[in-house]
Protein backbone atom coordinates (compact mmCIF):
# COMPACT_ATOMS: atom_id res chain seq x y z
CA UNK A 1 49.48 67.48 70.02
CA UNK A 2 51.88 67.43 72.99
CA UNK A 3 50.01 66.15 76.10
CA UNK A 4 49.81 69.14 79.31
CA UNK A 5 48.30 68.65 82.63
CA UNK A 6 48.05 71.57 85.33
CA UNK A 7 49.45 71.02 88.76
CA UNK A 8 48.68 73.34 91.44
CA UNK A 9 49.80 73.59 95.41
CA UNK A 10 47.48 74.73 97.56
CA UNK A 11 47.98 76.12 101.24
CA UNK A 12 49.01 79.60 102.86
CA UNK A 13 51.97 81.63 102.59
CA UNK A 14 53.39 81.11 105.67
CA UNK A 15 53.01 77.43 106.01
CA UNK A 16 55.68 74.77 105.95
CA UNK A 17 56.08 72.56 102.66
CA UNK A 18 55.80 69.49 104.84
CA UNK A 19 54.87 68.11 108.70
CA UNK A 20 58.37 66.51 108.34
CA UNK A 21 61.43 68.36 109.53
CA UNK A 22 63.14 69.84 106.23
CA UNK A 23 67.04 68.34 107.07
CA UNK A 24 69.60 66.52 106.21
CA UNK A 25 67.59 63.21 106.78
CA UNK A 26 64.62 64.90 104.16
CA UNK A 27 62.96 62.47 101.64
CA UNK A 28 61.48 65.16 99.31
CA UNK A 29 63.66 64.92 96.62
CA UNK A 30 64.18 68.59 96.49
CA UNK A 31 67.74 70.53 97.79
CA UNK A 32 67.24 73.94 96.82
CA UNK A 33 64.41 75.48 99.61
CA UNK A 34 66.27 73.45 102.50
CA UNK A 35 66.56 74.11 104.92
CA UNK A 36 63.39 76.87 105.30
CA UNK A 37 60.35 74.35 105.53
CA UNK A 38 58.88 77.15 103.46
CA UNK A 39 55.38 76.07 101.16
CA UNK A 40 56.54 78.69 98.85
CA UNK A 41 60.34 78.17 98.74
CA UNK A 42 59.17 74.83 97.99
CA UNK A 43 57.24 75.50 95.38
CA UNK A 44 59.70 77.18 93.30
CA UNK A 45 61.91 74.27 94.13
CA UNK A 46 59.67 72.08 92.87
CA UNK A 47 58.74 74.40 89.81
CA UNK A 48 62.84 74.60 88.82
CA UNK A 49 62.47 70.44 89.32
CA UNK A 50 59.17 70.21 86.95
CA UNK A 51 59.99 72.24 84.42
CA UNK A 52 63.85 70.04 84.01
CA UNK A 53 61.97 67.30 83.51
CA UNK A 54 58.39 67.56 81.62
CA UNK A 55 59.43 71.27 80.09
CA UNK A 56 56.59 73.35 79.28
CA UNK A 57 54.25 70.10 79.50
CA UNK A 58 52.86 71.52 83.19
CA UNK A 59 51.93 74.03 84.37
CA UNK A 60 52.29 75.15 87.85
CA UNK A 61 49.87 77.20 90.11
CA UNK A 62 50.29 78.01 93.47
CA UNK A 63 47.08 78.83 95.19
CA UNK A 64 47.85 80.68 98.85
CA UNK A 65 44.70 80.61 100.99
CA UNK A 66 45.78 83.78 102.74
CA UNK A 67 42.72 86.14 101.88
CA UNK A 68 40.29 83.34 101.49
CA UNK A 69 39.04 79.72 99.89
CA UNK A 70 38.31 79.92 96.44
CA UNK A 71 34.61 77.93 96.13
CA UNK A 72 36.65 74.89 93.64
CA UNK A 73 39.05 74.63 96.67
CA UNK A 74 36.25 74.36 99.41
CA UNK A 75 34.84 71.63 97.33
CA UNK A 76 37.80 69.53 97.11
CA UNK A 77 38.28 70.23 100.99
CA UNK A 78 34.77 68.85 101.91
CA UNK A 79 34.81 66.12 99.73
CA UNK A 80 38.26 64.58 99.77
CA UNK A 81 39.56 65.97 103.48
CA UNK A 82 42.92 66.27 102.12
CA UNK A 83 46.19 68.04 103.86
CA UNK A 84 47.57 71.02 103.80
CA UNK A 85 49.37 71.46 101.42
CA UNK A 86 47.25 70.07 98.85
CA UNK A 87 48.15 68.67 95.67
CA UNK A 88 46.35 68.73 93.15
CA UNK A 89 47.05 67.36 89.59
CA UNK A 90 44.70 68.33 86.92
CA UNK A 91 42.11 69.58 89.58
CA UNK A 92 42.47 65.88 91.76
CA UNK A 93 44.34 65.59 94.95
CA UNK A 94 47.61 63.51 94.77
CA UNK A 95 47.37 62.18 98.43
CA UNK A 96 51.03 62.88 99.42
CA UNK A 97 50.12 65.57 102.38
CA UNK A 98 53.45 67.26 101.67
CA UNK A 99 55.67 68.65 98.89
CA UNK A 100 57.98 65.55 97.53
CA UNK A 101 59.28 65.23 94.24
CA UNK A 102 59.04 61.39 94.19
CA UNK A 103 55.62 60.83 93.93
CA UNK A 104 55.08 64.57 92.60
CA UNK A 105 56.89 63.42 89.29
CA UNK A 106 55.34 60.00 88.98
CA UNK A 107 51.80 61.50 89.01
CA UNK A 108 52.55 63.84 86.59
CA UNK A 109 54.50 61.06 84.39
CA UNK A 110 51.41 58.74 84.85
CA UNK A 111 49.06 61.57 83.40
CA UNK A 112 50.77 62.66 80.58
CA UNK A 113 51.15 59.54 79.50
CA UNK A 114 46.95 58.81 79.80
């Protein structure tokens, strides 16, 4: 059985993928969404970049408070604090408080090979 693991981004539609400026001096790892700053430009960025590398081995969600806090998400928020956007790998936050490929991939490396 090939190993899977869900990773899901979690903020709203019109926030920015990252409290750093999205330039030519960016650290994300990711080309594609610059320069917008966009959460969801960045997602697909990062999508294009996961599915390259693990193929269908994740699978992405992108959860867009806009119309509300699912209950799961309210729990995480109270317990852990995390930022916005939140990352979440197999339903635990990755503490990286923005979109960056880096330490997006390595997670998902890390768990896959659990």
């Amino acid at each position: 059985m090939t190993a899977s693991a869900t990773l899901e981004i979690v903020g709203y539609s019109d926030s920015e993928c990252s409290p750093f400026p999205c330039d030519e001096n960016r650290t994300c790892g990711l080309s594609s969404c610059a320069p917008s700053s966009s959460l969801v430009e960045a997602f697909e960025a990062l999508k294009s970049e996961v599915i390259k590398e693990f193929g269908e081995g994740v699978t992405l969600k992108l959860t867009l408070l806009d119309d509300g806090v699912p209950d799961y998400i309210r729990e995480i928020y109270e317990r852990d604090h995390p930022a916005i956007p939140m990352i979440l790998l197999q339903g635990k936050v990755i503490p990286v408080g923005r979109i960056s490929w880096e330490p997006i991939r390595d997670a998902i490396a890390s768990e896959l090979q659990a």
